[in-house]
PDB file of N, CA and C in Angstrom:
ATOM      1  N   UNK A   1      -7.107 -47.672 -21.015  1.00  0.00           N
ATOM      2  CA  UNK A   1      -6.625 -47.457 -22.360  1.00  0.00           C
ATOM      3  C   UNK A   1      -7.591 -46.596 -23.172  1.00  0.00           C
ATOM      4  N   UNK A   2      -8.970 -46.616 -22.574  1.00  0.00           N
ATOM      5  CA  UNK A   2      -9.656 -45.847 -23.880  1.00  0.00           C
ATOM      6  C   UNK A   2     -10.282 -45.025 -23.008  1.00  0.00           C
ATOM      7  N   UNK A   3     -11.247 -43.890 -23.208  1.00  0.00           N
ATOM      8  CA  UNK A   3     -12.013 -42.907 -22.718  1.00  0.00           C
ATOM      9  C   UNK A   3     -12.774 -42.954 -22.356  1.00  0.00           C
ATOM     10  N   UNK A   4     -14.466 -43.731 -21.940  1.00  0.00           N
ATOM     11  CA  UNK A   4     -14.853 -43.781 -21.547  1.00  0.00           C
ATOM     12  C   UNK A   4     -16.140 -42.859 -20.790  1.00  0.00           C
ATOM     13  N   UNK A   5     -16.989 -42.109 -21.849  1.00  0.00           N
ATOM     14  CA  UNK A   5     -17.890 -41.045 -21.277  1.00  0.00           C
ATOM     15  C   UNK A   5     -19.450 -41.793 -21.021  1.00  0.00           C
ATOM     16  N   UNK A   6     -20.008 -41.515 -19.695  1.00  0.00           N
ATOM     17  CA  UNK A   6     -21.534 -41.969 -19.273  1.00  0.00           C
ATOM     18  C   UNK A   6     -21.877 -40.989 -19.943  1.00  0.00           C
ATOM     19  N   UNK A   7     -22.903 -41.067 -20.872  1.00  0.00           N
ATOM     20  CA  UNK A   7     -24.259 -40.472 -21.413  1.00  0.00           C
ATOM     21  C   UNK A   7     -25.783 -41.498 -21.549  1.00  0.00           C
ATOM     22  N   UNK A   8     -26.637 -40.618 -21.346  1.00  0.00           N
ATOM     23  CA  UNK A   8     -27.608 -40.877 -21.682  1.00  0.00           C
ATOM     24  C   UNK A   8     -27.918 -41.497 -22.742  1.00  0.00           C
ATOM     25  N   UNK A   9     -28.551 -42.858 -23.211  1.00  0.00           N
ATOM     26  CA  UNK A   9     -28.874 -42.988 -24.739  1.00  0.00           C
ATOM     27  C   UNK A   9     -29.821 -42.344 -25.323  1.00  0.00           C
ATOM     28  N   UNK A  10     -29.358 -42.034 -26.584  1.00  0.00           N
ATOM     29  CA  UNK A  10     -30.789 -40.984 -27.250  1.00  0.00           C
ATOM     30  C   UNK A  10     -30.810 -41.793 -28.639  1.00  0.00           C
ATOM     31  N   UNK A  11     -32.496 -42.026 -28.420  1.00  0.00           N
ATOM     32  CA  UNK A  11     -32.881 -43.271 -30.165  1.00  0.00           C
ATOM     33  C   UNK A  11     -33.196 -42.061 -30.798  1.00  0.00           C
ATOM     34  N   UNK A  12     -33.211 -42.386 -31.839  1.00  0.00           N
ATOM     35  CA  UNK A  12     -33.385 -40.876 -32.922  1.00  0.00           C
ATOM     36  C   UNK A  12     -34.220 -42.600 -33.857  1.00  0.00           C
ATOM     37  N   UNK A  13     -35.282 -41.930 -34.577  1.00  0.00           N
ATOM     38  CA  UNK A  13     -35.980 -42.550 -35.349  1.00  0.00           C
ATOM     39  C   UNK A  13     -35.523 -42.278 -36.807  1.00  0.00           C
ATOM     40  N   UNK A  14     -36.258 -42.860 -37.786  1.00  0.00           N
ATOM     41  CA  UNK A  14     -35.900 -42.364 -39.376  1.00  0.00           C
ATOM     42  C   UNK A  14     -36.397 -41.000 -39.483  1.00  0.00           C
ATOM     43  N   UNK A  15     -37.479 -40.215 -39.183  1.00  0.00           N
ATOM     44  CA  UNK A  15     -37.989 -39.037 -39.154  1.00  0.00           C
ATOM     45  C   UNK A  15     -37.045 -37.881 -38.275  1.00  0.00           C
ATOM     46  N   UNK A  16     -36.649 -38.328 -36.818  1.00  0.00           N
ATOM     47  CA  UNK A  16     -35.901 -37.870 -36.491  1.00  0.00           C
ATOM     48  C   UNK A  16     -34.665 -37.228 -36.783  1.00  0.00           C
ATOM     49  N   UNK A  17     -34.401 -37.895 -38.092  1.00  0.00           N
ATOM     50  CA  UNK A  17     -32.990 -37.255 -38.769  1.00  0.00           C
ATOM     51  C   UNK A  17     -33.222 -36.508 -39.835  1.00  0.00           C
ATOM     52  N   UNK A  18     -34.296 -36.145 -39.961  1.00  0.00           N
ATOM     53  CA  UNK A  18     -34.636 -34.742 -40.794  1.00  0.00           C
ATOM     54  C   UNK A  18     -34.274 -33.156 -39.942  1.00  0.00           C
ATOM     55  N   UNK A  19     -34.152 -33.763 -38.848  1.00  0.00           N
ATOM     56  CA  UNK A  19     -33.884 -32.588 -37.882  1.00  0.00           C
ATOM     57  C   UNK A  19     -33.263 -32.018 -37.500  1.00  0.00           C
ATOM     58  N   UNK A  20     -32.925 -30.658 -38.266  1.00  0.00           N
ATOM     59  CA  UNK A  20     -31.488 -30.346 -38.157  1.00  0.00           C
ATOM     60  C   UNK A  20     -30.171 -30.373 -36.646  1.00  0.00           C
ATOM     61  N   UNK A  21     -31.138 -30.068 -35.380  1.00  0.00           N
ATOM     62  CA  UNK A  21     -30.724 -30.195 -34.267  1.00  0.00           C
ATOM     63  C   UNK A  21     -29.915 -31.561 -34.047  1.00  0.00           C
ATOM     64  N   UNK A  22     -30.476 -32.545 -33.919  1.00  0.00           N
ATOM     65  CA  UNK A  22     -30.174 -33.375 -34.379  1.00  0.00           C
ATOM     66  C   UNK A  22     -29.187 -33.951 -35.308  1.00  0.00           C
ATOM     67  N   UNK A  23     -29.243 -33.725 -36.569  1.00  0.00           N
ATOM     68  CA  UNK A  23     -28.278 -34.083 -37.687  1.00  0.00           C
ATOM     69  C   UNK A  23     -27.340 -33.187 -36.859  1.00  0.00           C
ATOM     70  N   UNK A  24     -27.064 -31.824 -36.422  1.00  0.00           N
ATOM     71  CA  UNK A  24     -25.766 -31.555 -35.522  1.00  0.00           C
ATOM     72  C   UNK A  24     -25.578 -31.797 -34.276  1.00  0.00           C
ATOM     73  N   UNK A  25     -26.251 -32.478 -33.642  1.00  0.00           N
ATOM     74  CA  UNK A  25     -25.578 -33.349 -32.757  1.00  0.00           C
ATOM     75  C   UNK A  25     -25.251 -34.846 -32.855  1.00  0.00           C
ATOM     76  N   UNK A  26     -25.553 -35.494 -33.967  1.00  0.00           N
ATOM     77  CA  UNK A  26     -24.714 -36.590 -34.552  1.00  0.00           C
ATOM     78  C   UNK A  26     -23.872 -36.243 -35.085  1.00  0.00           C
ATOM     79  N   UNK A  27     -23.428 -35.181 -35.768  1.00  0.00           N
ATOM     80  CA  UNK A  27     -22.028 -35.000 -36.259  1.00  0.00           C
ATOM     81  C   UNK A  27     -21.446 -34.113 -35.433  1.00  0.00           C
ATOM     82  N   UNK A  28     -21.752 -33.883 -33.996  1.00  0.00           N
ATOM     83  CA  UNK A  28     -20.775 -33.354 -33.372  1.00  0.00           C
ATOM     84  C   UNK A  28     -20.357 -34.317 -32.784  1.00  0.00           C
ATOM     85  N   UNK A  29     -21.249 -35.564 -32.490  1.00  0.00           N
ATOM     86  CA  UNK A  29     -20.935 -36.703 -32.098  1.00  0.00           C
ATOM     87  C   UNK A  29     -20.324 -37.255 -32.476  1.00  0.00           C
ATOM     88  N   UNK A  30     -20.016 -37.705 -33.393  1.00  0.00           N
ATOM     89  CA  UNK A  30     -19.245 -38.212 -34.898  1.00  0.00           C
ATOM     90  C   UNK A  30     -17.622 -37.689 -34.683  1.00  0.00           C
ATOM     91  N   UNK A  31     -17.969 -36.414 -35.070  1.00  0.00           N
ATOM     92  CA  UNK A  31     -16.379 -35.902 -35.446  1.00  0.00           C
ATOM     93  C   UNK A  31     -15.452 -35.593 -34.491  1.00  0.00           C
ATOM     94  N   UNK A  32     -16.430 -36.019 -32.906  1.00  0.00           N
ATOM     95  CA  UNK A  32     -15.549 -36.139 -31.683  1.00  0.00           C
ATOM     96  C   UNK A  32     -15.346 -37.471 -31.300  1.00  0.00           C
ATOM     97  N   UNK A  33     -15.223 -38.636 -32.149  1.00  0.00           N
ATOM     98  CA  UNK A  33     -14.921 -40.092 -32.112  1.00  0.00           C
ATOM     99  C   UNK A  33     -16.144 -40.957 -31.738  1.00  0.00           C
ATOM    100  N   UNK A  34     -16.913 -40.263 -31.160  1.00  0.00           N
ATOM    101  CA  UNK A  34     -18.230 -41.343 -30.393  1.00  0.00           C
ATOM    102  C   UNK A  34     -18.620 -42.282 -31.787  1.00  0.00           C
ATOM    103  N   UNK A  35     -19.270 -43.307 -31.192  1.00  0.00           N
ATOM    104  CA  UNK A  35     -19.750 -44.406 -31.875  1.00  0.00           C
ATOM    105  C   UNK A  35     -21.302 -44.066 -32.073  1.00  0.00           C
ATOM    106  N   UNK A  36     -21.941 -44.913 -32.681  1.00  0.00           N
ATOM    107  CA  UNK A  36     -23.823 -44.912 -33.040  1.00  0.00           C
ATOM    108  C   UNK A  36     -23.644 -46.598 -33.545  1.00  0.00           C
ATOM    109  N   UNK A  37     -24.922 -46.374 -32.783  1.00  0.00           N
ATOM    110  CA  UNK A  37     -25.617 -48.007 -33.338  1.00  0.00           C
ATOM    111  C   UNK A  37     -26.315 -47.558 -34.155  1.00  0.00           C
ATOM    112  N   UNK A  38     -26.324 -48.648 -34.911  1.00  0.00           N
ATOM    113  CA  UNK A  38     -27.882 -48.993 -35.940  1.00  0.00           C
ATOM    114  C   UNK A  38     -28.371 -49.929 -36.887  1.00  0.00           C
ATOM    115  N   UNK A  39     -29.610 -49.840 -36.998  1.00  0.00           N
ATOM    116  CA  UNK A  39     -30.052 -50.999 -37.300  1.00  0.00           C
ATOM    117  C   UNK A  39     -29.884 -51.480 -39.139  1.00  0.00           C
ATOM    118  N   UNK A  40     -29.307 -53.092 -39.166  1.00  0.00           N
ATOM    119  CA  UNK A  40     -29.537 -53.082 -40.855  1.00  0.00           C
ATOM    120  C   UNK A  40     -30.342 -54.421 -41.066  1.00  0.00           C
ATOM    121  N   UNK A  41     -29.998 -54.960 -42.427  1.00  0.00           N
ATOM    122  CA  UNK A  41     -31.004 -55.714 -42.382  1.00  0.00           C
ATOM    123  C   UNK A  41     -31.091 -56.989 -41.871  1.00  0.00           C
ATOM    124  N   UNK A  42     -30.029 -57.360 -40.730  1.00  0.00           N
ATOM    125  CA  UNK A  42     -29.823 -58.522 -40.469  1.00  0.00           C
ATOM    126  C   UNK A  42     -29.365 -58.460 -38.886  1.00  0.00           C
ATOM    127  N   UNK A  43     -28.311 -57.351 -38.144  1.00  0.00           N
ATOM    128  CA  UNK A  43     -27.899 -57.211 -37.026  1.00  0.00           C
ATOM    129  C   UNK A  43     -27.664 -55.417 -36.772  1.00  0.00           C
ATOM    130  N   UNK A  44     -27.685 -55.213 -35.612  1.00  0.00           N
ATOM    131  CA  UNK A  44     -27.278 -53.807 -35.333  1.00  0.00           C
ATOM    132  C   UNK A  44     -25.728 -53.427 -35.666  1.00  0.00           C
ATOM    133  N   UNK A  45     -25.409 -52.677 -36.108  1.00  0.00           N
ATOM    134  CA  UNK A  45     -24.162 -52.379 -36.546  1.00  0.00           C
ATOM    135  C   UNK A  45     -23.544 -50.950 -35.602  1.00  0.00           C
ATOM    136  N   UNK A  46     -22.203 -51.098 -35.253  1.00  0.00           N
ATOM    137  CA  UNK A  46     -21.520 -50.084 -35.160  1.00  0.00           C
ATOM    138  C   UNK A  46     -21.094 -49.187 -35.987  1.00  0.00           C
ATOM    139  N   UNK A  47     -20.766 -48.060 -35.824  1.00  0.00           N
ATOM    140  CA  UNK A  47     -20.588 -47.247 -36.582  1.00  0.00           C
ATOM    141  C   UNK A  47     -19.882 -45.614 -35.688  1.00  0.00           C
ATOM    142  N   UNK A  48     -18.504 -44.706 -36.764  1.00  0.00           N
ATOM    143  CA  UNK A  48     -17.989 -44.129 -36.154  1.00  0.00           C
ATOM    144  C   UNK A  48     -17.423 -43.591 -37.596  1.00  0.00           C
ATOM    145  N   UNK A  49     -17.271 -42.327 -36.873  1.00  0.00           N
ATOM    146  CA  UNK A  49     -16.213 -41.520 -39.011  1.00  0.00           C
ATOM    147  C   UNK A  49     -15.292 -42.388 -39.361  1.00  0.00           C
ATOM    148  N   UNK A  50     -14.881 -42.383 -39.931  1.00  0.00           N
ATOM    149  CA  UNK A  50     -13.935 -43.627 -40.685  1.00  0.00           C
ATOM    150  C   UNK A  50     -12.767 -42.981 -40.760  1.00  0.00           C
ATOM    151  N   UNK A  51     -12.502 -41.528 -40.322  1.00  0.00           N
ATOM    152  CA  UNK A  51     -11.337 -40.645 -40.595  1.00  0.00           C
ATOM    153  C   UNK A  51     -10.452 -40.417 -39.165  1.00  0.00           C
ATOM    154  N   UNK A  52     -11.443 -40.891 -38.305  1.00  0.00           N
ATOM    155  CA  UNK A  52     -10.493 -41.054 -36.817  1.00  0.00           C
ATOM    156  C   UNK A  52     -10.220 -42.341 -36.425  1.00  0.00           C
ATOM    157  N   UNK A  53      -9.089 -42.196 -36.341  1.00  0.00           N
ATOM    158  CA  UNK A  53      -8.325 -43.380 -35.774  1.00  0.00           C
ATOM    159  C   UNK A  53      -9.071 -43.779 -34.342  1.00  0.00           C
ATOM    160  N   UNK A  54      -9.625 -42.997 -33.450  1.00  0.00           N
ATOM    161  CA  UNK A  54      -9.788 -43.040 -32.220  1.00  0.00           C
ATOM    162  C   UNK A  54     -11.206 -43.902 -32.540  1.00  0.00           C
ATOM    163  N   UNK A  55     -11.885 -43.206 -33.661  1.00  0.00           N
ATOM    164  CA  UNK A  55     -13.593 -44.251 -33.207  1.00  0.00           C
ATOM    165  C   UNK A  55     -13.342 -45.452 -34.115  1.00  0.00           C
ATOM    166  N   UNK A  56     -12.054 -46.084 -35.167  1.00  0.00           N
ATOM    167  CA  UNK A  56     -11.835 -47.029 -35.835  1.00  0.00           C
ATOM    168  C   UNK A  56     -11.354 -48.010 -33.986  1.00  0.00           C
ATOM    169  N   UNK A  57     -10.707 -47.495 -33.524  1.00  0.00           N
ATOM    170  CA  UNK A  57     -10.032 -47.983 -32.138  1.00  0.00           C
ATOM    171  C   UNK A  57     -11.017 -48.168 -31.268  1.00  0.00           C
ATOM    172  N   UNK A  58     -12.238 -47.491 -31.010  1.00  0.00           N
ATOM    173  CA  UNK A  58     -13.431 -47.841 -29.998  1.00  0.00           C
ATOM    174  C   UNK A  58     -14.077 -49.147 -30.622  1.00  0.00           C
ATOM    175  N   UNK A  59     -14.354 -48.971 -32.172  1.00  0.00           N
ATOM    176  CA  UNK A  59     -14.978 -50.048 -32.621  1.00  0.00           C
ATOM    177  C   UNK A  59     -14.597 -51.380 -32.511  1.00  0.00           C
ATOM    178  N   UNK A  60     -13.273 -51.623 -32.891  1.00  0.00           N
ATOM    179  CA  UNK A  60     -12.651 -52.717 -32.431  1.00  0.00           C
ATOM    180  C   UNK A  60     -12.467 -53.414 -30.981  1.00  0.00           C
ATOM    181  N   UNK A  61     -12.559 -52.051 -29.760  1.00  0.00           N
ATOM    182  CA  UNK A  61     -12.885 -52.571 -28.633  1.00  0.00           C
ATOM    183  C   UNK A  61     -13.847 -53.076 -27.922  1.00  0.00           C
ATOM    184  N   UNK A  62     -15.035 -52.113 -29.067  1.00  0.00           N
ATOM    185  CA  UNK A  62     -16.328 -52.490 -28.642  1.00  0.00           C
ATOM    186  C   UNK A  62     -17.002 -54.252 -29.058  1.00  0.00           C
ATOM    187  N   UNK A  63     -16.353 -54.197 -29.922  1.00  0.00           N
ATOM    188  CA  UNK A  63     -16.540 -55.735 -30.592  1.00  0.00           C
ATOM    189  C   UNK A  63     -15.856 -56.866 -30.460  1.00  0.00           C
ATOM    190  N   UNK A  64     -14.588 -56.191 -29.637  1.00  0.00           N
ATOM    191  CA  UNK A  64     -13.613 -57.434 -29.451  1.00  0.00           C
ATOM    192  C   UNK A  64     -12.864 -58.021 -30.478  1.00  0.00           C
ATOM    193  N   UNK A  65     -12.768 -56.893 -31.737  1.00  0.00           N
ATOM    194  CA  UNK A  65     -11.961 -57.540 -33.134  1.00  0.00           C
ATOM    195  C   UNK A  65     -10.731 -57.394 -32.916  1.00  0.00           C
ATOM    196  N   UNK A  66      -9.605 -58.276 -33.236  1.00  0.00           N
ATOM    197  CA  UNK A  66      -8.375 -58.134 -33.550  1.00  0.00           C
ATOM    198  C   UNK A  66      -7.999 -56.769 -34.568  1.00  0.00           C
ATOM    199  N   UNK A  67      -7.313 -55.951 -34.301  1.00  0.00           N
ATOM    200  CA  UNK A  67      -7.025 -54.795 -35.302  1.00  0.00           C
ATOM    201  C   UNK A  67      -6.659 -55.339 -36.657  1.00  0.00           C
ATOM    202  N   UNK A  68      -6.115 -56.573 -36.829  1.00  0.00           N
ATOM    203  CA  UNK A  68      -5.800 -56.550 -38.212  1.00  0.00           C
ATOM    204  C   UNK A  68      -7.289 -57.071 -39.112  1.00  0.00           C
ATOM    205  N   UNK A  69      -8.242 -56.826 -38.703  1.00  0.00           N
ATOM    206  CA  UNK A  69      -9.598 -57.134 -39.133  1.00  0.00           C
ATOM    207  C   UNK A  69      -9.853 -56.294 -39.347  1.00  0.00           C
ATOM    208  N   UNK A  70     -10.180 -56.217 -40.856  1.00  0.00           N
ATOM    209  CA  UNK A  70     -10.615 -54.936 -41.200  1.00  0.00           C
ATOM    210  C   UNK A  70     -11.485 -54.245 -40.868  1.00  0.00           C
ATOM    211  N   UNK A  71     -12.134 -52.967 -41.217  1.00  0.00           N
ATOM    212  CA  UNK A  71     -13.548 -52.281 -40.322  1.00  0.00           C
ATOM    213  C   UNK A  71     -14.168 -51.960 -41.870  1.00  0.00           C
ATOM    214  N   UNK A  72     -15.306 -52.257 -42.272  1.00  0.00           N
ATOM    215  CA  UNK A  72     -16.009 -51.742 -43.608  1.00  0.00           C
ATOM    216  C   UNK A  72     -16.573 -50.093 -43.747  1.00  0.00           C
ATOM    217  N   UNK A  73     -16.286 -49.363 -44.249  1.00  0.00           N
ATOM    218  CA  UNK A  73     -16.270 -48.182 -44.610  1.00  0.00           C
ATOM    219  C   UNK A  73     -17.962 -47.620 -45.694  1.00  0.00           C
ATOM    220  N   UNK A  74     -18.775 -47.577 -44.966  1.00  0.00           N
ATOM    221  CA  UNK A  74     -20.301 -47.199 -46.549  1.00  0.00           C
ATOM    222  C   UNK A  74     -20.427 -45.654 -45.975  1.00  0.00           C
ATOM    223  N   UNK A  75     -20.175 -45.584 -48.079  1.00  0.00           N
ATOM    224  CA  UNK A  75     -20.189 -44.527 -48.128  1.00  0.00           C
ATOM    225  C   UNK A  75     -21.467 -43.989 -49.057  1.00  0.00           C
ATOM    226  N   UNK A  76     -21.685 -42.686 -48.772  1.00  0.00           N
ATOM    227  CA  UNK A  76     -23.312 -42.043 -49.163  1.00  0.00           C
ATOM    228  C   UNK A  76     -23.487 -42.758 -51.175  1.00  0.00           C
ATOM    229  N   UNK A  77     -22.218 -41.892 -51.846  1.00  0.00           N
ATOM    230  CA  UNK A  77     -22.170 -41.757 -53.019  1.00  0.00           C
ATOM    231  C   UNK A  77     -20.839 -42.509 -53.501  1.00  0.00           C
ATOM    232  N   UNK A  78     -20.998 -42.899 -54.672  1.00  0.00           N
ATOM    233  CA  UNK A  78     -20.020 -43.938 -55.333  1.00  0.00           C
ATOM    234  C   UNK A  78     -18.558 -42.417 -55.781  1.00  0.00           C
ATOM    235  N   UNK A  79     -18.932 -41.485 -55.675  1.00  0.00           N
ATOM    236  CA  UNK A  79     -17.821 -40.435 -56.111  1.00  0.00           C
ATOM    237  C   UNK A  79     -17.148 -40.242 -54.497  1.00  0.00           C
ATOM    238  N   UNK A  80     -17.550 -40.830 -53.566  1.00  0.00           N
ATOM    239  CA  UNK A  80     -16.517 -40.107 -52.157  1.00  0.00           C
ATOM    240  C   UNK A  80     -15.482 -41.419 -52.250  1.00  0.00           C
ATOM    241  N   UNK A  81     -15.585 -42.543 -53.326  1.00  0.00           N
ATOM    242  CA  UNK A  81     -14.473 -43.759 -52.751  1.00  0.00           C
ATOM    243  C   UNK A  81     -13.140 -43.151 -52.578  1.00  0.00           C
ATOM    244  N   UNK A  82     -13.024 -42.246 -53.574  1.00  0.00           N
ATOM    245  CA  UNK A  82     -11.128 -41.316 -54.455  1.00  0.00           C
ATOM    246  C   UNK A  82     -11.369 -40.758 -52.744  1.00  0.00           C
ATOM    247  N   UNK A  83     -12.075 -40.417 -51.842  1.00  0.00           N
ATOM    248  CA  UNK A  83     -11.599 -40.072 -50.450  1.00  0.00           C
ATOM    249  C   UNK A  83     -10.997 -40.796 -49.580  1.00  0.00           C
ATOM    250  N   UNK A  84     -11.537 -42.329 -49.698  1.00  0.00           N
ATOM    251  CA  UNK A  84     -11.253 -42.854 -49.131  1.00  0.00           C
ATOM    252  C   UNK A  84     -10.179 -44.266 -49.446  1.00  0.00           C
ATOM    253  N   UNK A  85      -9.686 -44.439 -50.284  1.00  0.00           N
ATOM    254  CA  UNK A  85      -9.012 -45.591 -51.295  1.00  0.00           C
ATOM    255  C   UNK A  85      -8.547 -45.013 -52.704  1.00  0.00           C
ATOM    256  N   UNK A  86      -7.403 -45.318 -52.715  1.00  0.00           N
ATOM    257  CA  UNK A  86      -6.741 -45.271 -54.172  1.00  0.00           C
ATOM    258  C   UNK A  86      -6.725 -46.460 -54.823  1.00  0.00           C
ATOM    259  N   UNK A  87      -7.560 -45.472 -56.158  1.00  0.00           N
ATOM    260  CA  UNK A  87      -7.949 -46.809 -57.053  1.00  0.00           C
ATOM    261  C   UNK A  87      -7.669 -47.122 -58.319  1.00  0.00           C
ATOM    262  N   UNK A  88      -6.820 -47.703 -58.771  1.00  0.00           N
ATOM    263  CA  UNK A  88      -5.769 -48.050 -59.409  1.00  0.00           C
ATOM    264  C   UNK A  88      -6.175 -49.238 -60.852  1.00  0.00           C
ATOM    265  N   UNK A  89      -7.558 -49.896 -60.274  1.00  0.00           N
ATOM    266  CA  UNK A  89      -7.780 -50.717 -61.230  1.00  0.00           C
ATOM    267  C   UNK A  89      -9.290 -50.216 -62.315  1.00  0.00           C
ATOM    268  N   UNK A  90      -9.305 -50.135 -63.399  1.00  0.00           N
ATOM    269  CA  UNK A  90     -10.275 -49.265 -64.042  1.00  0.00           C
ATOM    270  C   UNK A  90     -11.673 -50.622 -64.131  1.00  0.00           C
ATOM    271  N   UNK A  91     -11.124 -52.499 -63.654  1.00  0.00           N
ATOM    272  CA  UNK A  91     -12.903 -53.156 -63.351  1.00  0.00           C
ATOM    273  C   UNK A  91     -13.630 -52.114 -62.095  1.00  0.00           C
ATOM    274  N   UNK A  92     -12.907 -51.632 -60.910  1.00  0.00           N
ATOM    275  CA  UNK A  92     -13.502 -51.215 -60.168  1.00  0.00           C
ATOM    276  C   UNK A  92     -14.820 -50.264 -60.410  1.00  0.00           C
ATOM    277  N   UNK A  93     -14.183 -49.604 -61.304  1.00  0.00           N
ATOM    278  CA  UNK A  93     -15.129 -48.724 -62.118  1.00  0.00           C
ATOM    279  C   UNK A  93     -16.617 -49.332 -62.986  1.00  0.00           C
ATOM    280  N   UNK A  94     -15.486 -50.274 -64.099  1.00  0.00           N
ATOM    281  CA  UNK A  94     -16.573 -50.805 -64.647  1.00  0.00           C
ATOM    282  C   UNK A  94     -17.547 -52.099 -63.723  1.00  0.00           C
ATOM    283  N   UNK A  95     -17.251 -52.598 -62.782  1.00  0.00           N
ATOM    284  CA  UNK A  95     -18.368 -53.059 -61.835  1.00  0.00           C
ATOM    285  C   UNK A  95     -19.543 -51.904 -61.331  1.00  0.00           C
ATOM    286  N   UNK A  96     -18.844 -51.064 -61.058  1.00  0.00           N
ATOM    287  CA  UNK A  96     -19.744 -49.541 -60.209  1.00  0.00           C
ATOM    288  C   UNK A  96     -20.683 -49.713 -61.514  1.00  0.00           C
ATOM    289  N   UNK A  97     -20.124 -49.472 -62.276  1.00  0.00           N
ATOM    290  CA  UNK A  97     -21.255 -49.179 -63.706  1.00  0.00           C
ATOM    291  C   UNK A  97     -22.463 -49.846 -63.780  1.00  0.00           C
ATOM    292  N   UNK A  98     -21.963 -51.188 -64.241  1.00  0.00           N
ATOM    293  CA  UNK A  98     -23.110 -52.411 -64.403  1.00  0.00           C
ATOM    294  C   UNK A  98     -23.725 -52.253 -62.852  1.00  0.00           C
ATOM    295  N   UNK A  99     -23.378 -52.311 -61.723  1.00  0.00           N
ATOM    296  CA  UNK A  99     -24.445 -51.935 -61.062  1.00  0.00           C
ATOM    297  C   UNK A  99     -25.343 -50.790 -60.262  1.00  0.00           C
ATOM    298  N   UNK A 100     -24.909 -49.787 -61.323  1.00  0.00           N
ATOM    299  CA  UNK A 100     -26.103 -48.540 -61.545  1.00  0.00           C
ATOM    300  C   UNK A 100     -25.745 -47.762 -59.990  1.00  0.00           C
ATOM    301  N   UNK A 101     -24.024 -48.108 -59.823  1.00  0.00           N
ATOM    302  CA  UNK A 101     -23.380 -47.209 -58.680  1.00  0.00           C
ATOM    303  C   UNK A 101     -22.331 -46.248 -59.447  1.00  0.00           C
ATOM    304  N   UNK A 102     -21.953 -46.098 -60.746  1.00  0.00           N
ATOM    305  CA  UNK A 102     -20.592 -45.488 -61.164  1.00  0.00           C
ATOM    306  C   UNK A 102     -21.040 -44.162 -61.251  1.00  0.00           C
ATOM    307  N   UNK A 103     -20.328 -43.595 -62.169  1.00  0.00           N
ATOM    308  CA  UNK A 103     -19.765 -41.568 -62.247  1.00  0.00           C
ATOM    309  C   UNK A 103     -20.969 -41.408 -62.399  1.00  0.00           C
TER     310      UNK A 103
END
């Protein structure tokens, strides 16, 4: 059912992603569905563009979630949400505010 490519793992450090080589081969990685681990402050997390259906579909396989479980979406800046969600209620906003995330 799913694709399945052997590669090599490659750790990229925090310094490491200053590098432009790098930063384009994670987003060639990226925008061809592949997944990335990484670390937060509690467990390693998956992670995949949020705009392909195909790496929303690896993630769920990789984890064993039921699809109707949602997948959490973090995004860089509080202005990319209107990309990703229509937002309809104006607390949304005023929460962003009070916590020093809004316009």
């Amino acid at each position: 059912m799913y694709d399945y490519i052997a590669m090599k793992t490659k750790i990229l450090k925090e310094n490491d992603l200053n590098d432009p080589i790098n930063q384009q081969h994670l987003k060639t990685l990226l925008t061809n569905g592949s997944l990335v681990i990484f670390p937060t402050e509690t467990v390693y997390g998956i992670g995949g563009y949020a705009c392909l259906e195909k790496a929303a579909q690896s993630i769920y396989a990789a984890k064993g979630r039921p699809s109707d479980n949602p997948l959490i979406v973090h995004l860089a800046y509080f202005e990319q949400i209107t990309e990703y969600a229509y937002i309809d209620n104006p607390a949304v906003y005023a929460l962003a505010d009070a916590f020093g995330q809004g316009r």
